[in-house]
Protein backbone atom coordinates (compact mmCIF):
# COMPACT_ATOMS: atom_id res chain seq x y z
CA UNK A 1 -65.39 89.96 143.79
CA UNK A 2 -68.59 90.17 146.54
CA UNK A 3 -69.11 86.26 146.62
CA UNK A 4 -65.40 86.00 147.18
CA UNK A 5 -65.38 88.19 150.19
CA UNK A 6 -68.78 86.98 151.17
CA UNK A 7 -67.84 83.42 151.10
CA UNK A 8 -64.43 83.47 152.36
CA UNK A 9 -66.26 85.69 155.50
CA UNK A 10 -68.01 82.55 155.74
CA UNK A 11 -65.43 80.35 155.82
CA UNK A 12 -63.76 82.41 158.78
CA UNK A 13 -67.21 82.82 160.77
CA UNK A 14 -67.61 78.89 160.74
CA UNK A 15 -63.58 78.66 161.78
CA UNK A 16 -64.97 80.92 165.17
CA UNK A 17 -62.58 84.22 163.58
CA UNK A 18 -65.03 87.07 163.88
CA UNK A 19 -63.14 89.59 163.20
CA UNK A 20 -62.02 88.49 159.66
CA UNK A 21 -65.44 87.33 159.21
CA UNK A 22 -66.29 90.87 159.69
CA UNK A 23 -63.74 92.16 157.85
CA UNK A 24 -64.73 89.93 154.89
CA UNK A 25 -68.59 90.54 154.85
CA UNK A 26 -67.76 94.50 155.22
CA UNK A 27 -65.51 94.59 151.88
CA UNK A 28 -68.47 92.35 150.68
CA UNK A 29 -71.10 95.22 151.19
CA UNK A 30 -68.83 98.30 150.48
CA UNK A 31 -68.46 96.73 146.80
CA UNK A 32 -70.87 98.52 144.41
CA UNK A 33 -73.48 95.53 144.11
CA UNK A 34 -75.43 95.87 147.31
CA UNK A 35 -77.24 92.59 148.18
CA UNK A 36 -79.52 91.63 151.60
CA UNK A 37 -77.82 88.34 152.38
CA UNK A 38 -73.97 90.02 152.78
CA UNK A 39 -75.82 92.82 155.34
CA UNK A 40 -77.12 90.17 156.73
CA UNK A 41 -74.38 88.57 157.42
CA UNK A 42 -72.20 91.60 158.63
CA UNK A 43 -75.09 92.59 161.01
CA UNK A 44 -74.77 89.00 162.36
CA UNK A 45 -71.03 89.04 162.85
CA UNK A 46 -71.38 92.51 165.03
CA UNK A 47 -74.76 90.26 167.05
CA UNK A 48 -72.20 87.13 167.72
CA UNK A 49 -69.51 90.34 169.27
CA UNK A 50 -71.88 91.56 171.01
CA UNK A 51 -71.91 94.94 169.52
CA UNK A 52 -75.96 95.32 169.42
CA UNK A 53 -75.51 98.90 168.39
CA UNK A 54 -73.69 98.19 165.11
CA UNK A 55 -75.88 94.87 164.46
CA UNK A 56 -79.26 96.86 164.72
CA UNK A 57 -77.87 99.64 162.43
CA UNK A 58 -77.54 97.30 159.98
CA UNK A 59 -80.75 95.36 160.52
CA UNK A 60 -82.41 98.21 159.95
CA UNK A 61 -80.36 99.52 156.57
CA UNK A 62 -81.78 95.72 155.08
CA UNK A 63 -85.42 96.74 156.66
CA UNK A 64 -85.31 99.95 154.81
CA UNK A 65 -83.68 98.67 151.60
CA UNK A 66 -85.95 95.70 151.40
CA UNK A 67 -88.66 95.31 153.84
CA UNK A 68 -89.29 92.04 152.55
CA UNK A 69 -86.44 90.35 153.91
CA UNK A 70 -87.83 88.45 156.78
CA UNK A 71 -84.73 87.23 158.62
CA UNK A 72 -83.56 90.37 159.30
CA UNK A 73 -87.09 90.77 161.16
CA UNK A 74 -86.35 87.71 163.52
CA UNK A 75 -82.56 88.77 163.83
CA UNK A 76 -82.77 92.70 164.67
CA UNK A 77 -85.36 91.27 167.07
CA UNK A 78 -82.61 89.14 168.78
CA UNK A 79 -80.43 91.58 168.84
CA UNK A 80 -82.50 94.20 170.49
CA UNK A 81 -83.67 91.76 173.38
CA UNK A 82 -80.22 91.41 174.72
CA UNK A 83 -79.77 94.86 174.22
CA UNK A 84 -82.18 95.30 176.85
CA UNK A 85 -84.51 96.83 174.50
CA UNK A 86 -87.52 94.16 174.84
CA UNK A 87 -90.30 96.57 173.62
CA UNK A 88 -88.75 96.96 170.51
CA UNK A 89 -87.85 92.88 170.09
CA UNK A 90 -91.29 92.22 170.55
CA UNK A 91 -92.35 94.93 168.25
CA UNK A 92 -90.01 93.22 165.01
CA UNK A 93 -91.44 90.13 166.41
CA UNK A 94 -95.22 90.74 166.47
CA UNK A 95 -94.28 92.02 162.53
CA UNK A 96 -92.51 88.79 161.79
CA UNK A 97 -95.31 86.81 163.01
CA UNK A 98 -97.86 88.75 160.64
CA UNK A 99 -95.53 88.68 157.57
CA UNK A 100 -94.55 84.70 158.39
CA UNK A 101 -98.79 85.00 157.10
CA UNK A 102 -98.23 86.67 153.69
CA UNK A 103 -97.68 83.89 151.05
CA UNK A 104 -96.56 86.55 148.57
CA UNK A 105 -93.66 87.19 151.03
CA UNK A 106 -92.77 83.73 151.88
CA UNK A 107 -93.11 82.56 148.63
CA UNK A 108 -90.06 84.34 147.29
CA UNK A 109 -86.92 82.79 146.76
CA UNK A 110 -84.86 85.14 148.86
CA UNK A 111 -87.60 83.68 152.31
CA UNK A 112 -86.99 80.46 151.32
CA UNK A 113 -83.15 79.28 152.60
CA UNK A 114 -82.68 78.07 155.87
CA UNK A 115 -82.29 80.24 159.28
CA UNK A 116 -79.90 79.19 161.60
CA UNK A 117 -78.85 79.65 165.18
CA UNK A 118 -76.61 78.49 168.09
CA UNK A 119 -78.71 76.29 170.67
CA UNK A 120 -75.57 75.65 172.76
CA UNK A 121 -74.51 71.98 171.99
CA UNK A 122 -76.23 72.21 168.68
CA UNK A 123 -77.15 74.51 165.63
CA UNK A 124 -80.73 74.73 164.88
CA UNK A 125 -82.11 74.83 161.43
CA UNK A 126 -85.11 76.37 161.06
CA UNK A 127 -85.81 75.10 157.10
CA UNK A 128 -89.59 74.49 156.77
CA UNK A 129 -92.09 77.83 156.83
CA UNK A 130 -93.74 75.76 159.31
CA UNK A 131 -90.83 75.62 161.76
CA UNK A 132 -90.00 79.51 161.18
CA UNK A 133 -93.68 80.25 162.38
CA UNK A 134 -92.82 78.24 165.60
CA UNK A 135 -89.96 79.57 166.32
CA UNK A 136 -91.80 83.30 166.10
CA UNK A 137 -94.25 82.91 168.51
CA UNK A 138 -92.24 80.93 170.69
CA UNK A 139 -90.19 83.75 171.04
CA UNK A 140 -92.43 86.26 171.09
CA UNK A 141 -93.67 84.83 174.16
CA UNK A 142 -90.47 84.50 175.31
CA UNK A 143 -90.31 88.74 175.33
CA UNK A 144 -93.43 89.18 176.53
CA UNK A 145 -93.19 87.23 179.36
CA UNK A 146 -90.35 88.72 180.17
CA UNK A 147 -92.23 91.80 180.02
CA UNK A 148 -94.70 91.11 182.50
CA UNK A 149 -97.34 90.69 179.57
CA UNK A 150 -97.83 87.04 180.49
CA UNK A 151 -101.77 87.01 179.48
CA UNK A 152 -100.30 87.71 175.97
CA UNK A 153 -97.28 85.69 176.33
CA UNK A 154 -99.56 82.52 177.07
CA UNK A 155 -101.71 83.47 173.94
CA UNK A 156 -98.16 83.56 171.85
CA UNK A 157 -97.22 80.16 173.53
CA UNK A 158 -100.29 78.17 172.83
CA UNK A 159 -100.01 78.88 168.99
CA UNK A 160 -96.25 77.79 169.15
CA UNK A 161 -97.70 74.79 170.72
CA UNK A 162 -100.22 74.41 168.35
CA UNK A 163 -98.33 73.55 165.18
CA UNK A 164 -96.57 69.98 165.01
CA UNK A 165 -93.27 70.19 163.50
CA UNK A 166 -90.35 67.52 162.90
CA UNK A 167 -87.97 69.96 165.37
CA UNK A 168 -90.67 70.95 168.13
CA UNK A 169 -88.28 69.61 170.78
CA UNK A 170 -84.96 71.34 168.87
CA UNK A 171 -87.09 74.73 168.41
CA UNK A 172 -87.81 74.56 172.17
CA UNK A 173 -84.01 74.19 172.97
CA UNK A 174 -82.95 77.05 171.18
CA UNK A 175 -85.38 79.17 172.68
CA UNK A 176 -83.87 77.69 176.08
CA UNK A 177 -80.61 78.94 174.74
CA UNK A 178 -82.35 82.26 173.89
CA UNK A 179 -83.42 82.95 177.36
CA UNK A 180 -79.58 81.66 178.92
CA UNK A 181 -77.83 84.06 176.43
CA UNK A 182 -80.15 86.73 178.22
CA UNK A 183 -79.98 85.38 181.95
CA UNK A 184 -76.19 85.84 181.20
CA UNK A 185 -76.54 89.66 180.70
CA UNK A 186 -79.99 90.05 183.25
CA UNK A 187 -79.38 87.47 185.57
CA UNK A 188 -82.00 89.40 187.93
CA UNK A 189 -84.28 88.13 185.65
CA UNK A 190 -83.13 84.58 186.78
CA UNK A 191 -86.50 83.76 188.78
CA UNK A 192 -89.11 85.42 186.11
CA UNK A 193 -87.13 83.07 183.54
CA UNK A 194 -87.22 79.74 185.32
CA UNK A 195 -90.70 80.16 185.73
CA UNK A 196 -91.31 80.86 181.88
CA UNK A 197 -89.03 77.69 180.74
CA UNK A 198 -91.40 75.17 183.46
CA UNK A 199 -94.31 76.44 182.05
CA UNK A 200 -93.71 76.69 178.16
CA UNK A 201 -90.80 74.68 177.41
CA UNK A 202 -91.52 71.76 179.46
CA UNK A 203 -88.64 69.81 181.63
CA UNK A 204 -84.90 69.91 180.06
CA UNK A 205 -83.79 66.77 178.69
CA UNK A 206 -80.11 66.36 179.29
């Protein structure tokens, strides 16, 4: 019965009805089989509520489980940066980053399937292990520059911008919609931000 409650938890997350989605994906991981992907999936339900605290406890039951599940890296990551916690998104970032580097890890089926997220009009794909070592440091820099670390964010930045991918330009708008759905809940951090997108992201296309 787990793919039935996993799948019909995805049928209700794409319909926008988060809490049956949740509902779903947590009588999909209190059945006796435990698997990654349905943790995954609950932990992202409680990130798209806004209920960091429940999202990070279960990024980090996958991360002790199976440390070799490297979405949950990039994800818990998320989720602690609008938490406020940005030390601790750039520490499961800086991780990712290294990992994104061990072909042993990447090679397995389970870091294959594609990661996607919300870039406002648009959902992102990120397919390719190229594209999913864009995104990283692209975001990385993203958290350190909010940081006031922007010797290191620049360093994270260039080797973003080093690597030519098919979805540069869609990679760079979800990081754009990274930094609004954090302006939203810091808007003090308004100024620092602007002055991150100019320099990294280049100018908005609308």
């Amino acid at each position: 019965m787990t793919p039935v409650f996993s799948g019909l938890g995805i049928v209700y997350e794409d319909r926008e009805n988060l809490d049956k989605a949740l509902e779903m994906y947590e009588k999909a991981v209190g059945l006796p089989k435990w698997n990654e992907r349905y943790l995954n999936n609950l932990a992202s339900v409680y990130y798209r509520k806004d209920d960091y605290d429940n999202a990070i406890k279960n990024y980090e039951l996958i991360l002790t489980l199976d440390y070799e599940f490297l979405v949950s890296y990039l994800e818990i990551s998320l989720a602690y940066r609008l938490a406020g916690e940005l030390e601790m998104g750039h520490a499961y970032l800086r991780k990712l980053a290294g990992l994104l580097d061990v072909k042993d890890l990447t090679d397995k089926d389970k870091n294959k399937g594609g990661w996607f997220y919300d870039a406002g009009d648009e959902t992102v794909g990120l397919f390719s292990l190229d594209e999913k070592k864009q995104y990283t440091p692209y975001s990385l820099s993203m958290t350190l520059f909010l940081l006031g670390k922007e010797e290191d964010a620049n360093s994270a930045a260039a080797k973003a911008q080093s690597m030519n991918t098919y979805q540069e330009t869609s990679i760079k708008k979800l990081v754009r919609a990274d930094l609004q759905r954090y302006l939203e809940k810091y808007p003090k951090m308004t100024g620092h931000a602007k002055r991150y997108a100019d320099t990294y992201l280049g100018t908005q296309k609308e």
